[in-house]
N, C-alpha and C. Protein backbone atom coordinates (compact mmCIF):
# COMPACT_ATOMS: atom_id res chain seq x y z
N UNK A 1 -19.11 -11.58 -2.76
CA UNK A 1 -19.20 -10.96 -4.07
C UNK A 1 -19.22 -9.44 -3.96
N UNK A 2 -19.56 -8.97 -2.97
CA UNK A 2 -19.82 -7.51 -2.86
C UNK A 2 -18.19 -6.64 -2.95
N UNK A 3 -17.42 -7.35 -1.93
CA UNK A 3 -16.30 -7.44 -1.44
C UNK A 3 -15.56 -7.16 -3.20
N UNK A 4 -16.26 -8.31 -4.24
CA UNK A 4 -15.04 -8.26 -5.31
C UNK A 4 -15.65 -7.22 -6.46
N UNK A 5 -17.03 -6.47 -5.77
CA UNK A 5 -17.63 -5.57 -7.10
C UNK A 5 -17.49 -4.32 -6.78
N UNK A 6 -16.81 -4.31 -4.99
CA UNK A 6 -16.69 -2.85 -4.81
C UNK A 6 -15.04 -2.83 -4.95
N UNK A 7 -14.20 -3.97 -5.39
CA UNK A 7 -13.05 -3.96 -5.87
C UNK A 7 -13.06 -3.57 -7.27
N UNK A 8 -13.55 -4.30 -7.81
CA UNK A 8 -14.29 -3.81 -9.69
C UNK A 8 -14.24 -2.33 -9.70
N UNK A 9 -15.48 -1.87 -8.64
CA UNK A 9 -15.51 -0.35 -9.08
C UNK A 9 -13.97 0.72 -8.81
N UNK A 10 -13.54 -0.06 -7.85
CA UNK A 10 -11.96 1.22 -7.49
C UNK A 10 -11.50 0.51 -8.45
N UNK A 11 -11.12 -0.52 -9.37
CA UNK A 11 -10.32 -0.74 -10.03
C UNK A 11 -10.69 0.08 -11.32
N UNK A 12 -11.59 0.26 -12.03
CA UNK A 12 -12.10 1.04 -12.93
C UNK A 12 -12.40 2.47 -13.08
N UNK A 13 -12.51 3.35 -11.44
CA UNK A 13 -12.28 4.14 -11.10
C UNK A 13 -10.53 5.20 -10.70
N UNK A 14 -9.85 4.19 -10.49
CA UNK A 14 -8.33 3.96 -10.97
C UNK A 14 -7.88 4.38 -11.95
N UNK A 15 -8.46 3.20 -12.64
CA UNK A 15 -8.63 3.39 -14.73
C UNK A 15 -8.72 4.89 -15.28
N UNK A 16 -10.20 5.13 -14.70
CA UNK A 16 -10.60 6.45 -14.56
C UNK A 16 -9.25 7.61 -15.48
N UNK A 17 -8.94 7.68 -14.09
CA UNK A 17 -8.12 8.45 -13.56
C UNK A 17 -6.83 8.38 -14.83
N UNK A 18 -6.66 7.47 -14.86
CA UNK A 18 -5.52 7.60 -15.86
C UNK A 18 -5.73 8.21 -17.08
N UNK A 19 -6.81 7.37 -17.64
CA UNK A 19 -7.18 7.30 -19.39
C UNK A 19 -7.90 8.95 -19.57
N UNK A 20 -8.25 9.55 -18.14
CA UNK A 20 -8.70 11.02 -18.39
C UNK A 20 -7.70 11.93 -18.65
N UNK A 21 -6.65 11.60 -18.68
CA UNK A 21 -5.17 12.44 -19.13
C UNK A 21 -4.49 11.99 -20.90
N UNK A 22 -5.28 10.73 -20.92
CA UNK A 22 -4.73 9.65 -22.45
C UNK A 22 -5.81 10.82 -23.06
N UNK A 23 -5.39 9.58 -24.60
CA UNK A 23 -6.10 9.63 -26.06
C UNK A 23 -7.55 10.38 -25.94
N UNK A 24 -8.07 10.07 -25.16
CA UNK A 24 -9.93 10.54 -24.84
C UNK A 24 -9.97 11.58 -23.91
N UNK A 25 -8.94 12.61 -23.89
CA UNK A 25 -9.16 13.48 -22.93
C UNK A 25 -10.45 14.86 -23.12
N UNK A 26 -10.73 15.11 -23.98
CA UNK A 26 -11.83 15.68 -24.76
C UNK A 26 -12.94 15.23 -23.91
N UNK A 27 -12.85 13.90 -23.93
CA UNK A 27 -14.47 12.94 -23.52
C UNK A 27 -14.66 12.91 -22.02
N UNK A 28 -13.34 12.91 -21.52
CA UNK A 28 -13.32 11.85 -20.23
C UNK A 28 -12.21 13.25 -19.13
N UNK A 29 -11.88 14.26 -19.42
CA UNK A 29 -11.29 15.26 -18.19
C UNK A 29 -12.50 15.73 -17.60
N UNK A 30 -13.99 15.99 -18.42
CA UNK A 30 -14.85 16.47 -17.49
C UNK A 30 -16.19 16.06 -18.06
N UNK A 31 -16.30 14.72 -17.86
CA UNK A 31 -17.63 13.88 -18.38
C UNK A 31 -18.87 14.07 -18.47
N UNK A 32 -19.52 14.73 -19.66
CA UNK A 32 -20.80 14.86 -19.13
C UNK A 32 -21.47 13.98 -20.36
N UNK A 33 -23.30 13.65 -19.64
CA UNK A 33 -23.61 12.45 -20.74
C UNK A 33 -23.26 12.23 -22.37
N UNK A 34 -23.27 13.65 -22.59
CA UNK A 34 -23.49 13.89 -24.41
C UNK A 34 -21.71 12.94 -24.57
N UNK A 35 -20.50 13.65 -23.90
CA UNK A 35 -19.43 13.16 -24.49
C UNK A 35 -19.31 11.70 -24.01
N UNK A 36 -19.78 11.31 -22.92
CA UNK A 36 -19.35 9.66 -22.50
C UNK A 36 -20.59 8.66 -23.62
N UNK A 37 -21.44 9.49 -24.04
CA UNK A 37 -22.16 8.90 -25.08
C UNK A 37 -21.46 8.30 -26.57
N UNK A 38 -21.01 9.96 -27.04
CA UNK A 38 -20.47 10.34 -27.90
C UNK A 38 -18.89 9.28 -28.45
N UNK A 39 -17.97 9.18 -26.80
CA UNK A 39 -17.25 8.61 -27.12
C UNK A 39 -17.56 7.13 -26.77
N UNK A 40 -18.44 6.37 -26.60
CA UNK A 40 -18.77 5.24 -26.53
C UNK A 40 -18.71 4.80 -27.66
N UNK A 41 -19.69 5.49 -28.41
CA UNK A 41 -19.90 5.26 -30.16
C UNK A 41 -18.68 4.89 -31.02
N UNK A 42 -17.52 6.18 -30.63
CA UNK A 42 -16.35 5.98 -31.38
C UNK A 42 -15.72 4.45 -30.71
N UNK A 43 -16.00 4.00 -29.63
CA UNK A 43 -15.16 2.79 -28.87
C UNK A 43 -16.07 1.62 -30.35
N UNK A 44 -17.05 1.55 -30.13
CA UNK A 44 -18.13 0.40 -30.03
C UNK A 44 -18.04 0.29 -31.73
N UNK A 45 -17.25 1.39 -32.49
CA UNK A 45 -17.58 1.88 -34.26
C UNK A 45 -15.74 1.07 -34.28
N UNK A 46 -15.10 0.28 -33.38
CA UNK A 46 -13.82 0.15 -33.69
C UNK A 46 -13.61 -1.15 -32.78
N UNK A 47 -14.39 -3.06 -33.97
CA UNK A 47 -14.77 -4.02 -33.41
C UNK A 47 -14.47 -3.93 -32.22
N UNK A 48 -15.81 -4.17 -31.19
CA UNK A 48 -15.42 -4.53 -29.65
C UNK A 48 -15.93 -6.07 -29.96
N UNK A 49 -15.96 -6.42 -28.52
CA UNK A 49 -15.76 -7.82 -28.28
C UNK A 49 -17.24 -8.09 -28.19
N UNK A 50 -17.78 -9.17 -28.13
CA UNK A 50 -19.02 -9.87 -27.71
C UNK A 50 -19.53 -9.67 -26.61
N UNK A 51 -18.62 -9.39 -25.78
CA UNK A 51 -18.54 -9.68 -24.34
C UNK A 51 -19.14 -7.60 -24.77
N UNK A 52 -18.41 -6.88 -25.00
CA UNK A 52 -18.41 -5.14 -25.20
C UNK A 52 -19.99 -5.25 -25.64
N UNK A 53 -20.48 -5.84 -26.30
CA UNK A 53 -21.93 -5.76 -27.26
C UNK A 53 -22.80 -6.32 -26.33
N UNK A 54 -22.39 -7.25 -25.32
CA UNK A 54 -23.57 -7.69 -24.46
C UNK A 54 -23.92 -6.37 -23.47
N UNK A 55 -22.58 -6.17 -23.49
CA UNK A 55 -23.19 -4.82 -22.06
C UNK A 55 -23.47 -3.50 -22.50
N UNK A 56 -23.17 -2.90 -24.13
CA UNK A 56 -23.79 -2.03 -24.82
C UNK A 56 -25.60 -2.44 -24.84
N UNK A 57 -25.93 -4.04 -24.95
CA UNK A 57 -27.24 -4.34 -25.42
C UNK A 57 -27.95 -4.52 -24.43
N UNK A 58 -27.03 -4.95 -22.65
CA UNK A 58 -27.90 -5.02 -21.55
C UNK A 58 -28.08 -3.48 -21.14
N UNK A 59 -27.36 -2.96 -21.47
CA UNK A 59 -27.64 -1.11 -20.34
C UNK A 59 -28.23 -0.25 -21.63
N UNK A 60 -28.49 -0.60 -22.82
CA UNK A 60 -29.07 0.49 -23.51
C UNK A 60 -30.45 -0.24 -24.39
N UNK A 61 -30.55 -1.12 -24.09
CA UNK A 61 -31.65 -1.90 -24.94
C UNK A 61 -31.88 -1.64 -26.40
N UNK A 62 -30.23 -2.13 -26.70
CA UNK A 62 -30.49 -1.85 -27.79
C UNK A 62 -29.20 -2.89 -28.51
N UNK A 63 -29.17 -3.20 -29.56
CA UNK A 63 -27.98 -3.48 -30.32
C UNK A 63 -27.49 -2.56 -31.30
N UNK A 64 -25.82 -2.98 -31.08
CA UNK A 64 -24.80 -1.69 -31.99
C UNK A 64 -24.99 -2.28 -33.05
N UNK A 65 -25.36 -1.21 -33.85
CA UNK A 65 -25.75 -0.50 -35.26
C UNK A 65 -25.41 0.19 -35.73
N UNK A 66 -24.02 0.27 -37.04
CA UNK A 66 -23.47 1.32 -37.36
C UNK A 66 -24.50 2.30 -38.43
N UNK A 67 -25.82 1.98 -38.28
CA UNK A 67 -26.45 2.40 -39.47
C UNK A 67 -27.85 3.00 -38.03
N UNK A 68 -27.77 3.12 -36.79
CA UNK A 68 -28.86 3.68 -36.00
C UNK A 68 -27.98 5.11 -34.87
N UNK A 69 -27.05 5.34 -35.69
CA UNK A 69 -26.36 6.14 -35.03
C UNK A 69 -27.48 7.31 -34.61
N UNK A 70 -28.58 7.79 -35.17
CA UNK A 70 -29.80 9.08 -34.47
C UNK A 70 -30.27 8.06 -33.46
N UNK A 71 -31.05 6.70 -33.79
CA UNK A 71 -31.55 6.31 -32.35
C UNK A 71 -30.17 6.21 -31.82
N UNK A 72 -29.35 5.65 -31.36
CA UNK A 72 -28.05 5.67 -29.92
C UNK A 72 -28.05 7.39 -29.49
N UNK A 73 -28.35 7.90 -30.39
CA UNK A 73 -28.16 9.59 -30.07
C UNK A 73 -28.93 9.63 -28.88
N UNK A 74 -30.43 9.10 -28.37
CA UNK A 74 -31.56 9.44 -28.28
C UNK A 74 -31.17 8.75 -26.55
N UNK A 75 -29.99 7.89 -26.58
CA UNK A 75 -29.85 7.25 -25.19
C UNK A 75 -28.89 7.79 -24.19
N UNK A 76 -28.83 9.14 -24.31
CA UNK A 76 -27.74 9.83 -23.40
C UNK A 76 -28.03 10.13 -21.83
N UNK A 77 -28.98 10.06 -21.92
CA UNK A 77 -29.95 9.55 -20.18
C UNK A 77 -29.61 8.20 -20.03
N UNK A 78 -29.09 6.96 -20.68
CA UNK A 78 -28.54 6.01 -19.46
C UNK A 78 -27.13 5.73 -19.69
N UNK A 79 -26.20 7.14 -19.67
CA UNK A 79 -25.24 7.51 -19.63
C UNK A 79 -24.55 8.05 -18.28
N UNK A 80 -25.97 8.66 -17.18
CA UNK A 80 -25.87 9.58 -16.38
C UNK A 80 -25.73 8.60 -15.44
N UNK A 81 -25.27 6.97 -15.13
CA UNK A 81 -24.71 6.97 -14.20
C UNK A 81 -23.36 6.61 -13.84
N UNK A 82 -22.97 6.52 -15.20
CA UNK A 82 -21.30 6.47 -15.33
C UNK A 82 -20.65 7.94 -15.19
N UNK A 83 -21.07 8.88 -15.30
CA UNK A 83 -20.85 10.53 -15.68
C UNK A 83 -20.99 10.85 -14.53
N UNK A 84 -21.74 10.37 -13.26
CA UNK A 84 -21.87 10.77 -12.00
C UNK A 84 -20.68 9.69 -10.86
N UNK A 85 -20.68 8.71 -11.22
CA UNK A 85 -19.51 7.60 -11.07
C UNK A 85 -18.32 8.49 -11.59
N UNK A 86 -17.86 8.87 -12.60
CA UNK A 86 -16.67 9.02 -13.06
C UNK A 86 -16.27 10.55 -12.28
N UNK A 87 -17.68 11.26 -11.40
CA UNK A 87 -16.92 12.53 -11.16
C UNK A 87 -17.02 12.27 -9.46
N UNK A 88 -17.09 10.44 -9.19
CA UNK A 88 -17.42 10.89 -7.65
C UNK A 88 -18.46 10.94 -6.94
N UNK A 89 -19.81 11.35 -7.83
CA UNK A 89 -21.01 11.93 -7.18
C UNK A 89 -21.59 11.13 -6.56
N UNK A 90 -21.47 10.05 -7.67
CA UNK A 90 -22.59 8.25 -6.78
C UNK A 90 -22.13 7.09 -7.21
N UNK A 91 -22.10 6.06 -6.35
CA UNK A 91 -21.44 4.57 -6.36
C UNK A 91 -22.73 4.24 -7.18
N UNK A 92 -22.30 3.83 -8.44
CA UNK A 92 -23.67 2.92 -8.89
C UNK A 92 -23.99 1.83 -8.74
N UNK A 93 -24.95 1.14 -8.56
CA UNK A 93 -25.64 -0.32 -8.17
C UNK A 93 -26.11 -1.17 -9.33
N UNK A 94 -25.71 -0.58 -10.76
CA UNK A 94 -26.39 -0.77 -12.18
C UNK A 94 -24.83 -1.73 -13.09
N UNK A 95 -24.93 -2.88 -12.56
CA UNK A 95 -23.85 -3.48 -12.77
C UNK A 95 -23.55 -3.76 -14.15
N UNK A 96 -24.37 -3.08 -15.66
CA UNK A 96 -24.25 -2.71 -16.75
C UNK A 96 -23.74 -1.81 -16.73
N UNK A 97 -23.99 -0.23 -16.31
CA UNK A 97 -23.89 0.67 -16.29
C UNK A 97 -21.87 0.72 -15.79
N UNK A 98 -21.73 0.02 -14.50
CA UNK A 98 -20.30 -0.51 -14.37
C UNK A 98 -19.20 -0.73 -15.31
N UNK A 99 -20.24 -1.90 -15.96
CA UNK A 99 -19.86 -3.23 -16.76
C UNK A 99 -19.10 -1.71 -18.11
N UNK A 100 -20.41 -1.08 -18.39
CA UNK A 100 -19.80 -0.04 -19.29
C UNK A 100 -18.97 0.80 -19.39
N UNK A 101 -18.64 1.59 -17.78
CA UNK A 101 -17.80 2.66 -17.73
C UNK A 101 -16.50 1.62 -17.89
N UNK A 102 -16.58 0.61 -17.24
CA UNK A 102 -15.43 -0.27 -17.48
C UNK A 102 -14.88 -0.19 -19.55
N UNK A 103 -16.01 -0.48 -19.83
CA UNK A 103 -15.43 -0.55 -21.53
C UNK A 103 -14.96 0.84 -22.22
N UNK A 104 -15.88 2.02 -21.80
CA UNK A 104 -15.58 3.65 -21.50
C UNK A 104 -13.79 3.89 -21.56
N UNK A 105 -13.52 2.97 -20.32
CA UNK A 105 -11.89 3.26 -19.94
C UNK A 105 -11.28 2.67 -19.96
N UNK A 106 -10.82 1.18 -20.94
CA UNK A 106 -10.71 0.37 -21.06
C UNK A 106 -9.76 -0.71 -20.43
N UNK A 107 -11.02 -1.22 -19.30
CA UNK A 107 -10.25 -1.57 -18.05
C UNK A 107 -10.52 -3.18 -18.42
N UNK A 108 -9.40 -4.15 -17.94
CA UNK A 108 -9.38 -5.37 -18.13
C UNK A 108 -9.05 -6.21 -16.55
N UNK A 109 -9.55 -7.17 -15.94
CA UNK A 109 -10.40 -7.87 -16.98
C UNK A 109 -11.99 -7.36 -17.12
N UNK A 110 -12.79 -7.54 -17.87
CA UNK A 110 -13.75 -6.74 -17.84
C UNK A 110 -15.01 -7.72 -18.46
N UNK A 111 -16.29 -7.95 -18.57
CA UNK A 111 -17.22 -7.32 -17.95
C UNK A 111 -16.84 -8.36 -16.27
N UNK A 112 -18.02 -7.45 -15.58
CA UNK A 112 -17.39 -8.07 -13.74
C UNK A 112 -17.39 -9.68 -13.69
N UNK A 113 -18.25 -10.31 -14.89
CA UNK A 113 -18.09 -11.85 -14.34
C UNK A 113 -16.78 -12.52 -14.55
N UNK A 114 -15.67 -11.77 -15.50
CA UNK A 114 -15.03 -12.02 -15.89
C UNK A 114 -13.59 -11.72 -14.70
N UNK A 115 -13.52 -10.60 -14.36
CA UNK A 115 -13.08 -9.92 -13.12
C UNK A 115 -13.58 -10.73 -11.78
N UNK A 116 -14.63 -11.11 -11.55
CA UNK A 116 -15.12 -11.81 -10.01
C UNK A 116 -14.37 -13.08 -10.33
N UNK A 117 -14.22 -13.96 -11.87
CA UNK A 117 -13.42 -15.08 -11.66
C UNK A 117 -12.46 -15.33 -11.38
N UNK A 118 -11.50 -13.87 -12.31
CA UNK A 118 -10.35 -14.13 -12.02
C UNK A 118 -9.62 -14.01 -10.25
N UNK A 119 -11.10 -13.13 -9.43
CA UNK A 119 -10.30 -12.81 -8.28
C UNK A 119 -10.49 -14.33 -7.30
N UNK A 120 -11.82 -15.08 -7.95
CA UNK A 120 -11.48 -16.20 -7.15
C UNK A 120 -10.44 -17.00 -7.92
N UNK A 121 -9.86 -17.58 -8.71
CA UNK A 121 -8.51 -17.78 -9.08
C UNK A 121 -7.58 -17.39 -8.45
N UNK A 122 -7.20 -16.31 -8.25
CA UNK A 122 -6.24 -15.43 -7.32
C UNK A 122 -6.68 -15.96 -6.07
N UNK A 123 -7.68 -15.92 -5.65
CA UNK A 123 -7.66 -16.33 -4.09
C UNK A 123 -7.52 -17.59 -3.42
N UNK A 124 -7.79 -18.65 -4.32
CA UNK A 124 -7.74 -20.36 -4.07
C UNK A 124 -6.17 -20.33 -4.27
N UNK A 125 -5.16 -19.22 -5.03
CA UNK A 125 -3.87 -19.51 -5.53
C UNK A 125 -3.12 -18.70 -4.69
N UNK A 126 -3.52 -18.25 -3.64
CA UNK A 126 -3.41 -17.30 -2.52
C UNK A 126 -3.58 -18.38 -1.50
N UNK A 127 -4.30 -18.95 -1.42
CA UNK A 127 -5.02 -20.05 -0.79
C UNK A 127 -4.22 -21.50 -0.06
N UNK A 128 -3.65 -21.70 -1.44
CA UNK A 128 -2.57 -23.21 -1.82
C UNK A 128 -1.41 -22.41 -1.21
N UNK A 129 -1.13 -21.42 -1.63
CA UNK A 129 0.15 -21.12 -1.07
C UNK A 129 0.53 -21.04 0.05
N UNK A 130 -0.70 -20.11 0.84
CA UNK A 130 -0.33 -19.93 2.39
C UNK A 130 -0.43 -21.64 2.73
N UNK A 131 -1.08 -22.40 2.39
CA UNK A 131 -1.56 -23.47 3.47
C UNK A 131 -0.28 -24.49 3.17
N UNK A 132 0.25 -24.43 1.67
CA UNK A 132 1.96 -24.72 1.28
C UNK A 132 3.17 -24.30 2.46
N UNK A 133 2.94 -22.92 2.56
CA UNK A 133 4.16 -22.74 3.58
C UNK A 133 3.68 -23.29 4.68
N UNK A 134 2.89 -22.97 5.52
CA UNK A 134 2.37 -23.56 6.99
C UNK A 134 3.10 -24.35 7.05
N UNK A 135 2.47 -25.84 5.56
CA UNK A 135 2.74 -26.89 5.80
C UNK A 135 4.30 -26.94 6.14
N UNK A 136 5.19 -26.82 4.93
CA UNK A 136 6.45 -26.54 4.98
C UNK A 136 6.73 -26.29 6.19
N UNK A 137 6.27 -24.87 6.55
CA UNK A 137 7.19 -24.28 8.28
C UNK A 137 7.05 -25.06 9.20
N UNK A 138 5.63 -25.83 9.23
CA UNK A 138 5.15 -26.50 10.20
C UNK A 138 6.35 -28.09 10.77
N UNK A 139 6.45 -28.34 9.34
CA UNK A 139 7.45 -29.71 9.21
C UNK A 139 8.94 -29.18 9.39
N UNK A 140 9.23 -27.71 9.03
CA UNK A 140 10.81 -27.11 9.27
C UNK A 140 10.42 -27.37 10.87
N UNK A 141 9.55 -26.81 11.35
CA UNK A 141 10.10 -26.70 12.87
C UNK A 141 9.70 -27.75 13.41
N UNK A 142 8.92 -28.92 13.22
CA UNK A 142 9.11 -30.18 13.61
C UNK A 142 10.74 -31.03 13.70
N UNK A 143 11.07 -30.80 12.08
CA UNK A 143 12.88 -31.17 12.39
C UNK A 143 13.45 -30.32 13.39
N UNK A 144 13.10 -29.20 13.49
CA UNK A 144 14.52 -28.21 14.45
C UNK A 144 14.01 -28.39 15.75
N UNK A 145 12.64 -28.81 16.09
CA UNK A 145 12.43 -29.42 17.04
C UNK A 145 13.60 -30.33 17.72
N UNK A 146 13.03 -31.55 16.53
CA UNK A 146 13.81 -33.13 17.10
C UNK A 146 14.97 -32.46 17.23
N UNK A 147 15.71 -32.08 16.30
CA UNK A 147 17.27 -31.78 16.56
C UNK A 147 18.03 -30.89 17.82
N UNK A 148 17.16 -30.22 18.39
CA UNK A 148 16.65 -29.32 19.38
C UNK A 148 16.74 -30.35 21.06
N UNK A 149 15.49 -30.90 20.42
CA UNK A 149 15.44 -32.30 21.71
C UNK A 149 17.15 -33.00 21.49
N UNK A 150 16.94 -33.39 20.71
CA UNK A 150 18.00 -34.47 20.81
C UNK A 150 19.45 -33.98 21.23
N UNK A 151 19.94 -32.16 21.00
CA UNK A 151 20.72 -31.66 21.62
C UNK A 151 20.44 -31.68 23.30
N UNK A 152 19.31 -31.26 23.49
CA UNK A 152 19.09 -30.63 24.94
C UNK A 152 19.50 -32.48 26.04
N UNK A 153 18.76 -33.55 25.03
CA UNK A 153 19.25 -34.75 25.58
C UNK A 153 20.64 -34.83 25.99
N UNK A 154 21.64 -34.61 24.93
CA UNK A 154 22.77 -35.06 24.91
C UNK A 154 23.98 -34.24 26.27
N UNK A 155 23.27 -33.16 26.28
CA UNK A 155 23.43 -31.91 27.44
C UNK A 155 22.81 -31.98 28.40
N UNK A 156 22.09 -31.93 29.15
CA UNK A 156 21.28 -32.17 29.85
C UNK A 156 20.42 -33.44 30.45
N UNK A 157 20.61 -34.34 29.72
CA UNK A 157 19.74 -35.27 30.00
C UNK A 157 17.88 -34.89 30.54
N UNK A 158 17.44 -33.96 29.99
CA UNK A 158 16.33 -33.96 30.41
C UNK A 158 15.48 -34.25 29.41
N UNK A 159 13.86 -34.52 30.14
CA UNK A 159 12.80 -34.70 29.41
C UNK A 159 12.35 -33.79 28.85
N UNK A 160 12.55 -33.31 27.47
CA UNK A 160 11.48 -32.11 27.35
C UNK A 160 9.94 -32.08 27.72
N UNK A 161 9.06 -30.94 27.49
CA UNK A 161 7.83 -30.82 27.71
C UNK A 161 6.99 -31.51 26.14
N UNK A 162 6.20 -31.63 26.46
CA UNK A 162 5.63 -32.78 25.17
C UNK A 162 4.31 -30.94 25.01
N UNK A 163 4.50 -31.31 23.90
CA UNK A 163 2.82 -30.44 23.41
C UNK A 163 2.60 -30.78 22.32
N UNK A 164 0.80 -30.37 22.07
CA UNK A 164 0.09 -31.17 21.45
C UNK A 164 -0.04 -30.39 19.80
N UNK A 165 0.50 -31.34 19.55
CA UNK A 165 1.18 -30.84 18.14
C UNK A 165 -0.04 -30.24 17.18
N UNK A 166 -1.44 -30.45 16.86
CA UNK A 166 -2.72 -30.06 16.69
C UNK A 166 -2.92 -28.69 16.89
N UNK A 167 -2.34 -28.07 18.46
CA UNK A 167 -2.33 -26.93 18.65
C UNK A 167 -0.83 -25.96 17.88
N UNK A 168 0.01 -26.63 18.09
CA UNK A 168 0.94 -25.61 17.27
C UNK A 168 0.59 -25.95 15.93
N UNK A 169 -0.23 -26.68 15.30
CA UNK A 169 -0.08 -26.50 13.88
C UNK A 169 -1.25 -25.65 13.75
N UNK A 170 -2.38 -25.36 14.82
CA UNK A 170 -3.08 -24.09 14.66
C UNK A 170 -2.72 -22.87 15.01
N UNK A 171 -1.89 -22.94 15.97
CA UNK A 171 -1.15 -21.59 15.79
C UNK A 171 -0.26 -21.35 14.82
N UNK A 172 0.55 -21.89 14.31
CA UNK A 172 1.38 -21.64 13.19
C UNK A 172 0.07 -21.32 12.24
N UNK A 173 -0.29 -22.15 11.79
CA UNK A 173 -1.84 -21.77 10.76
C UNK A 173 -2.08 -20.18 11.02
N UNK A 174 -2.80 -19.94 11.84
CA UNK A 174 -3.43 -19.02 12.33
C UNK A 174 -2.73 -17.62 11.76
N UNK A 175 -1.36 -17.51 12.93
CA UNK A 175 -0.26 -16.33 12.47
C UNK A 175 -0.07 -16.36 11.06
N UNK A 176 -0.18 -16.96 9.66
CA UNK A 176 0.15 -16.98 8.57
C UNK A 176 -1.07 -16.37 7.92
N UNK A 177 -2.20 -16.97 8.23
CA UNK A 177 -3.39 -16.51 7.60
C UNK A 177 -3.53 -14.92 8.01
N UNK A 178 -4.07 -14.85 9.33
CA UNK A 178 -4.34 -13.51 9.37
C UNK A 178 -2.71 -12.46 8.74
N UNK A 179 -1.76 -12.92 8.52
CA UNK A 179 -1.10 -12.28 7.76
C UNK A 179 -1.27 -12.02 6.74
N UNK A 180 -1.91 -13.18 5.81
CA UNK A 180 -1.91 -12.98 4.22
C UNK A 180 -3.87 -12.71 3.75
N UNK A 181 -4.67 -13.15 4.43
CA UNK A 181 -6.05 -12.83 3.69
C UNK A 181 -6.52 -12.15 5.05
N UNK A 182 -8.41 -11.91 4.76
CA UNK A 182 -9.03 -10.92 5.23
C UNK A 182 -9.49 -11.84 6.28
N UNK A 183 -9.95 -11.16 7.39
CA UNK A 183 -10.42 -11.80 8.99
C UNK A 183 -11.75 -12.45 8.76
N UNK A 184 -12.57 -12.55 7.34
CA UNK A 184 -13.77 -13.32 7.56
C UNK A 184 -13.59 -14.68 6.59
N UNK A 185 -12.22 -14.57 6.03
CA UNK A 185 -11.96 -15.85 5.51
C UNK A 185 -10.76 -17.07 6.26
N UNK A 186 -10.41 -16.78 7.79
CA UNK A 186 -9.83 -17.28 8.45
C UNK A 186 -10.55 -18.38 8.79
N UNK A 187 -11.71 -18.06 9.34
CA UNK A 187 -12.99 -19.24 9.96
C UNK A 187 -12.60 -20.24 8.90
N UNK A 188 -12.91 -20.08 7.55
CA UNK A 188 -12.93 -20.78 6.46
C UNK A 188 -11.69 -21.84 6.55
N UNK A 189 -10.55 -21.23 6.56
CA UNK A 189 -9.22 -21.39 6.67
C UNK A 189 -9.14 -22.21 8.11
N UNK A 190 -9.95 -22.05 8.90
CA UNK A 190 -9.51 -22.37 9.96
C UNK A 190 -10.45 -24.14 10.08
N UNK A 191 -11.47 -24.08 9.15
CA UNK A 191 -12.32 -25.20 9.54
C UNK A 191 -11.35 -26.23 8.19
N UNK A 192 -11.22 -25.64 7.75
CA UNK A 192 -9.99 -26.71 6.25
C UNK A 192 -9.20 -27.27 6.62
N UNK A 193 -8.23 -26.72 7.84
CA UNK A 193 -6.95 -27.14 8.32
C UNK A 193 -7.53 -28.44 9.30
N UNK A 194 -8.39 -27.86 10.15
CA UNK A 194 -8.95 -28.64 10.59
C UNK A 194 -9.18 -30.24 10.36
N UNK A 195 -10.05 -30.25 9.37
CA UNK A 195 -10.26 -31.35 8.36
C UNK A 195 -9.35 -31.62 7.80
N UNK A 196 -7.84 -31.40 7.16
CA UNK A 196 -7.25 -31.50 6.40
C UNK A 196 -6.12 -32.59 8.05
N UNK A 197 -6.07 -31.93 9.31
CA UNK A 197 -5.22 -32.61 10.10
C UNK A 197 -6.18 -33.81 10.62
């Protein structure tokens, strides 16, 4: 999970970067609490989502109120860790505070539980695929094998060398994975195939 929240943050930090040149450039070229406050209000005054109101109500303890606009005034101190995030200063650990700069710049998919699902989606579908081709390559070079043998027979008359087919389907495995995912999800990959032969 860490792996997909310090993906969250460069992905929103990314975001950043763009939307500080867009529509909100006033708010967001040089962020300080009053304007990332300021323009929150205008986001949150133009229906957000349920999902936008949970993480306005978890990081400010409060619910949006178009009629408490002096109290929201009064919360520009838990603003200061998106404003220090957005210039660089500090990785925040305040996964509201995230959840918010995310809505700030309006990065999708968004809040992180929503984002951590989709990346395991992506990764089980990352997942099927590599272990799809293996399979595939594994059975291509089983035929070009036989056809292989059965030339070298017809020429030669010799016995080929026999090997233990378990091992080339872990090496074939192997070379594919560490090609396509990260070196601490191979083990994983590697105990599946396992079970799966």
């Amino acid at each position: 999970m860490n792996n997909t929240l310090e993906a969250y943050k460069k992905a929103i930090k990314i975001k950043y970067e763009i939307e500080k040149e867009g529509e909100y450039f006033d708010f967001l070229y040089s962020p300080s609490r009053g304007k990332l406050r300021d323009l929150c209000w205008l986001i949150f005054e133009d229906n957000p989502t349920q999902d936008d109101l949970n993480v306005f109500k978890n990081l400010l303890c409060l619910d949006f109120d178009h009629t408490q606009k002096n109290k929201f005034k009064d919360q520009k101190d838990k603003f200061r860790p998106i404003e220090t995030f957005f210039k660089g200063e500090t990785d925040p650990s305040n996964i509201d505070a995230i959840n918010l700069a995310a809505v700030i710049v309006d990065f999708q998919p968004r809040p992180f539980k929503k984002f951590n699902e989709k990346c395991r989606i992506e990764e089980a579908k990352q997942m099927k695929s590599v272990v799809k081709e293996v399979t595939v390559e594994i059975e291509n070079n089983g035929i070009e094998k036989k056809v292989l043998v059965e030339n070298e027979h017809e020429e030669s008359k010799e016995v080929p060398k026999k090997r233990n087919s378990l091992f080339d389907l872990a090496d074939e495995f192997s070379k594919k994975i560490v090609q396509k995912i990260q070196p601490e999800k191979i083990i994983m990959v590697a105990v599946g195939a396992v079970a799966l032969v």
